[in-house]
C-alpha atoms as a PDB file:
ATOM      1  CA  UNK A   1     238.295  37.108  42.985  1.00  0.00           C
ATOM      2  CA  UNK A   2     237.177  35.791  39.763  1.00  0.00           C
ATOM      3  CA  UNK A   3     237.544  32.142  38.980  1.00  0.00           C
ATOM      4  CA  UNK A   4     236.493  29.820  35.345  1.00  0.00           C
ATOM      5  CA  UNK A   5     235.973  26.206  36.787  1.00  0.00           C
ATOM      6  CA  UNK A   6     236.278  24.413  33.202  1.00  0.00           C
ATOM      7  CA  UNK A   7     234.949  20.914  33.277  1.00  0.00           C
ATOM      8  CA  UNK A   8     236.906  18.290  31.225  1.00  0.00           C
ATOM      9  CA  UNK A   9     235.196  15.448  29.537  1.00  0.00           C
ATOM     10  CA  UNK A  10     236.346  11.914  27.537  1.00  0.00           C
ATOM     11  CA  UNK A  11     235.232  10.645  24.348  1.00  0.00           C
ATOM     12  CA  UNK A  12     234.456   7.544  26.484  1.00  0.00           C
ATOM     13  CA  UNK A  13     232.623   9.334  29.196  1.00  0.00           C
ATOM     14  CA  UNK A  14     230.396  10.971  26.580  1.00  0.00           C
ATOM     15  CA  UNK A  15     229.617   8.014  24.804  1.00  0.00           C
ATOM     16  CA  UNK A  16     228.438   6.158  27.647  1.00  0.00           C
ATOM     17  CA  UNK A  17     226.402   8.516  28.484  1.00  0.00           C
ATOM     18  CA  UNK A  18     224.063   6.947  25.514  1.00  0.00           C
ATOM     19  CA  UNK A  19     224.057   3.822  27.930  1.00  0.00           C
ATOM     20  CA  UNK A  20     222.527   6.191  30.799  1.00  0.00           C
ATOM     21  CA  UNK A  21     218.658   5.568  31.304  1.00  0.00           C
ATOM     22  CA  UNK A  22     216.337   8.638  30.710  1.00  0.00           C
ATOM     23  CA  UNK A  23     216.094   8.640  34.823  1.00  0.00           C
ATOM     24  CA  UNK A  24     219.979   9.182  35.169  1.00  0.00           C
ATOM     25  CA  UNK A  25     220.212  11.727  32.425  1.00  0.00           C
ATOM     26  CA  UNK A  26     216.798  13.776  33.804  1.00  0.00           C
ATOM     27  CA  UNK A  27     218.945  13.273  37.570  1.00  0.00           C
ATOM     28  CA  UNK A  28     222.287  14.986  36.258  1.00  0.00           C
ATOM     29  CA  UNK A  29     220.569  17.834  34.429  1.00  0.00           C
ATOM     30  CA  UNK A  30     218.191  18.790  37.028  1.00  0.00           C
ATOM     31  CA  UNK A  31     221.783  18.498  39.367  1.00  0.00           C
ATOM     32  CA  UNK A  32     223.417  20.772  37.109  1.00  0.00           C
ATOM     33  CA  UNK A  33     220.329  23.336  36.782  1.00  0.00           C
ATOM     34  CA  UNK A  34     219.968  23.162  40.806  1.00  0.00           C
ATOM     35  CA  UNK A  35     223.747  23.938  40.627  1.00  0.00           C
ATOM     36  CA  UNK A  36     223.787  26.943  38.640  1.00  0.00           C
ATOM     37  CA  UNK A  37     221.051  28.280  40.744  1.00  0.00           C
ATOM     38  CA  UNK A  38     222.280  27.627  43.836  1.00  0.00           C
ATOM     39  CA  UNK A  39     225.077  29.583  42.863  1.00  0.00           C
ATOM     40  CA  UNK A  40     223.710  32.624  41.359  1.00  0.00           C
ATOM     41  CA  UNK A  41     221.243  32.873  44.208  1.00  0.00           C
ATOM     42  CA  UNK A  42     224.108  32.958  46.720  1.00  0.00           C
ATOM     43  CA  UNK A  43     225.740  35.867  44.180  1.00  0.00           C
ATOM     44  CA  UNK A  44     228.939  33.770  43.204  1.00  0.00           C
ATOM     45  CA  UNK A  45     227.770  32.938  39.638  1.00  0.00           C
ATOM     46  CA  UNK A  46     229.101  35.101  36.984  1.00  0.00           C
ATOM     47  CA  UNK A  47     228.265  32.546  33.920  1.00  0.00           C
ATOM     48  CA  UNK A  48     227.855  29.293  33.357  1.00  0.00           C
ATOM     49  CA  UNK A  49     227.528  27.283  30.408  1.00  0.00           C
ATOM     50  CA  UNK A  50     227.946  23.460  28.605  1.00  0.00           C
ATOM     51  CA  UNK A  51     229.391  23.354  25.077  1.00  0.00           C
ATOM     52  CA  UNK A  52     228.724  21.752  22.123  1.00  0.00           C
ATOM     53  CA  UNK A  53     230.205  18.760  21.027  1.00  0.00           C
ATOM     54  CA  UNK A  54     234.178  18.583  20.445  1.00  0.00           C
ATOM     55  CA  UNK A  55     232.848  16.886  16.733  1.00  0.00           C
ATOM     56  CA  UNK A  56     231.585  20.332  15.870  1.00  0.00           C
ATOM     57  CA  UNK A  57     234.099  22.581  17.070  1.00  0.00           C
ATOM     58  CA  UNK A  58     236.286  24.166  14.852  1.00  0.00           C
ATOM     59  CA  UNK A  59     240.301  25.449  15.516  1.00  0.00           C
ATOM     60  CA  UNK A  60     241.233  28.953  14.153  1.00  0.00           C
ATOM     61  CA  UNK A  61     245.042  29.845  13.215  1.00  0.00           C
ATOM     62  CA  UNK A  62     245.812  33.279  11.631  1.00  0.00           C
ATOM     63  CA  UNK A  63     248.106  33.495   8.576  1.00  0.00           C
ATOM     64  CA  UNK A  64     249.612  36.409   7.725  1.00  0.00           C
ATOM     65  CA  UNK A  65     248.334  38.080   4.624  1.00  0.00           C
ATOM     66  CA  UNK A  66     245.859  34.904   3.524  1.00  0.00           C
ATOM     67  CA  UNK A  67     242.582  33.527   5.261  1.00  0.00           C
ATOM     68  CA  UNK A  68     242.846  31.799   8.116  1.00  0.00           C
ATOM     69  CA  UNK A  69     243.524  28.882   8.179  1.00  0.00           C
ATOM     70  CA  UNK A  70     239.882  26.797   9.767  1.00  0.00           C
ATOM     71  CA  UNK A  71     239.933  22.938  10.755  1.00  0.00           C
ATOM     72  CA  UNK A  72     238.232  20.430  12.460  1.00  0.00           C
ATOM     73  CA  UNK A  73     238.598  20.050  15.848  1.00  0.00           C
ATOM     74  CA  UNK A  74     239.850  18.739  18.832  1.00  0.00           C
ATOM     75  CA  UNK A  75     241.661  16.288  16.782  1.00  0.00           C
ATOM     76  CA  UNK A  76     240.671  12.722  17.253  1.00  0.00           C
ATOM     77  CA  UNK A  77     243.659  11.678  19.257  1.00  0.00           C
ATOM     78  CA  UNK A  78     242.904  14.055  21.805  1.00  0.00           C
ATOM     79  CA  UNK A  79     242.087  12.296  24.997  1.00  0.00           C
ATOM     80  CA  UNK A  80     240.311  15.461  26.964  1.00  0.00           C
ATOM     81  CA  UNK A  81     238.049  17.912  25.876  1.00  0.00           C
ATOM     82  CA  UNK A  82     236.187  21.102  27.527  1.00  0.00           C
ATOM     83  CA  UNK A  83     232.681  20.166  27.983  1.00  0.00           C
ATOM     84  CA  UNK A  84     231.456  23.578  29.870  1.00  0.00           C
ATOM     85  CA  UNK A  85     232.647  26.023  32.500  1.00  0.00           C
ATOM     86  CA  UNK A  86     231.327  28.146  35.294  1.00  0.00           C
ATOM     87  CA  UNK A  87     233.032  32.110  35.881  1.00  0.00           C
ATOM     88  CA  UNK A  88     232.450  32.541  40.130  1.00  0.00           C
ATOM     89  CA  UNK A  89     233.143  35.645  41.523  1.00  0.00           C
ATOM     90  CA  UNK A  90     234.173  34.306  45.093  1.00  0.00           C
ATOM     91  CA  UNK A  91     236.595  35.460  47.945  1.00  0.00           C
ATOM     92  CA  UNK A  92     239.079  32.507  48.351  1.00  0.00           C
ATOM     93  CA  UNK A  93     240.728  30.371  45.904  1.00  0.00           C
ATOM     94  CA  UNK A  94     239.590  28.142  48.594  1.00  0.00           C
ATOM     95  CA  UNK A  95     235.924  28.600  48.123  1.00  0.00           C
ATOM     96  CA  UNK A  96     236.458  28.451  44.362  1.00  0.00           C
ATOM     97  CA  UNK A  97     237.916  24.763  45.050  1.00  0.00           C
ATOM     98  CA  UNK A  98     234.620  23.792  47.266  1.00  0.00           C
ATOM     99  CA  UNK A  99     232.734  25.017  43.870  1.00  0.00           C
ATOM    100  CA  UNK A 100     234.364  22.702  41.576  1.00  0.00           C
ATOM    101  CA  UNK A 101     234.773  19.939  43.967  1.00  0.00           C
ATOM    102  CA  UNK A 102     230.777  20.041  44.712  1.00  0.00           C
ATOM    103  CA  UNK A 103     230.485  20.326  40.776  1.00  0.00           C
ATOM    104  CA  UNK A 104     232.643  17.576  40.114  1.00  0.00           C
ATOM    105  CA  UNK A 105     230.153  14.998  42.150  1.00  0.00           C
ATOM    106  CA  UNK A 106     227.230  15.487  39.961  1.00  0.00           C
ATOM    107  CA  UNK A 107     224.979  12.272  39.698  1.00  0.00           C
ATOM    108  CA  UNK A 108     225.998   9.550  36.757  1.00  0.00           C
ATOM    109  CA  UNK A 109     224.775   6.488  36.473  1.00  0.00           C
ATOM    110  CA  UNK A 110     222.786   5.069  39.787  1.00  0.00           C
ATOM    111  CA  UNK A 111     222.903   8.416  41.026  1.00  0.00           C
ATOM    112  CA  UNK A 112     226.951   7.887  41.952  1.00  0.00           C
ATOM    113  CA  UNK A 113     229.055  10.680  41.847  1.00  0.00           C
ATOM    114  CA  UNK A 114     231.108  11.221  38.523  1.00  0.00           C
ATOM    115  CA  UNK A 115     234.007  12.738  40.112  1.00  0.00           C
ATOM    116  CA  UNK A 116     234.322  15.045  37.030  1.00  0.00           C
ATOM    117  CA  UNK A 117     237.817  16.493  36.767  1.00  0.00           C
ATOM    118  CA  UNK A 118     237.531  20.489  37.069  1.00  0.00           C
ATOM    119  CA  UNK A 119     239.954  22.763  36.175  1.00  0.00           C
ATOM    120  CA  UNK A 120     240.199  25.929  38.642  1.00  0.00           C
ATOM    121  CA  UNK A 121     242.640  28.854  36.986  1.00  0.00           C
ATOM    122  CA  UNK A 122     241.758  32.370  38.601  1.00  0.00           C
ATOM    123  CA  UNK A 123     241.026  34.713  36.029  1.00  0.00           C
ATOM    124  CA  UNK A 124     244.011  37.634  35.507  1.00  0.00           C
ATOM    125  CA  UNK A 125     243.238  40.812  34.854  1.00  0.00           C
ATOM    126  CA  UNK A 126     244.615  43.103  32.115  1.00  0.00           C
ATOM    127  CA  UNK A 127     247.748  45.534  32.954  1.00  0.00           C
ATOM    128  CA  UNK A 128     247.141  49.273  34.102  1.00  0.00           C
ATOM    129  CA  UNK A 129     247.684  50.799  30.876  1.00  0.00           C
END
């Protein structure tokens, strides 16, 4: 069973990540690299990866007959953002949930676990055409 573990992030959590020392930042990557390796060696990693900034990201909408229409986005008010995901190929939605909740303890400042929120949605597959 296939599941995307999508990591949300705050404006506020990002930015205080500029408060973290170069010791707390070093800590949560090297957590997050372990992580990702951990995984794939135990064959449950499909992909992983973080994203860009929300302040770069751009929303699509097609119009019929003209270009599409192309804005900024997320739009300031927006109080959540995706920040990265994993895809796990696992056997449980159960084991999926030990992923995220193991994911969601990564180190933040003083080593103490962020308690991340992650989003666990099985992926679907595609009708039987």
């Amino acid at each position: 069973m296939k599941f995307m573990l999508m990591m949300q992030g705050t404006r506020a959590g990002w930015e205080s990540m500029s408060k973290w020392s170069p010791a707390e930042i070093k800590a949560h990557i090297e957590f997050m690299i372990g992580f990702a390796k951990d995984l794939a060696a135990a064959g449950e990693l499909v992909m992983a990866e973080g994203l860009d900034l929300p302040m770069n990201a751009k929303i699509v909408k097609a119009r019929q007959g003209r270009a599409p229409l192309v804005t900024d986005g997320p739009f300031p008010e927006a109080k959540e953002f995706l920040a990265g995901f994993w895809l796990v190929d696992v056997p449980s939605a159960q084991r999926a949930i030990e992923i995220a909740a193991a994911a969601s303890a990564a180190p933040g400042p003083g080593g103490q676990p962020l308690g991340i929120p992650i989003e666990v949605r099985q992926v679907g597959s595609a009708p039987v055409v």
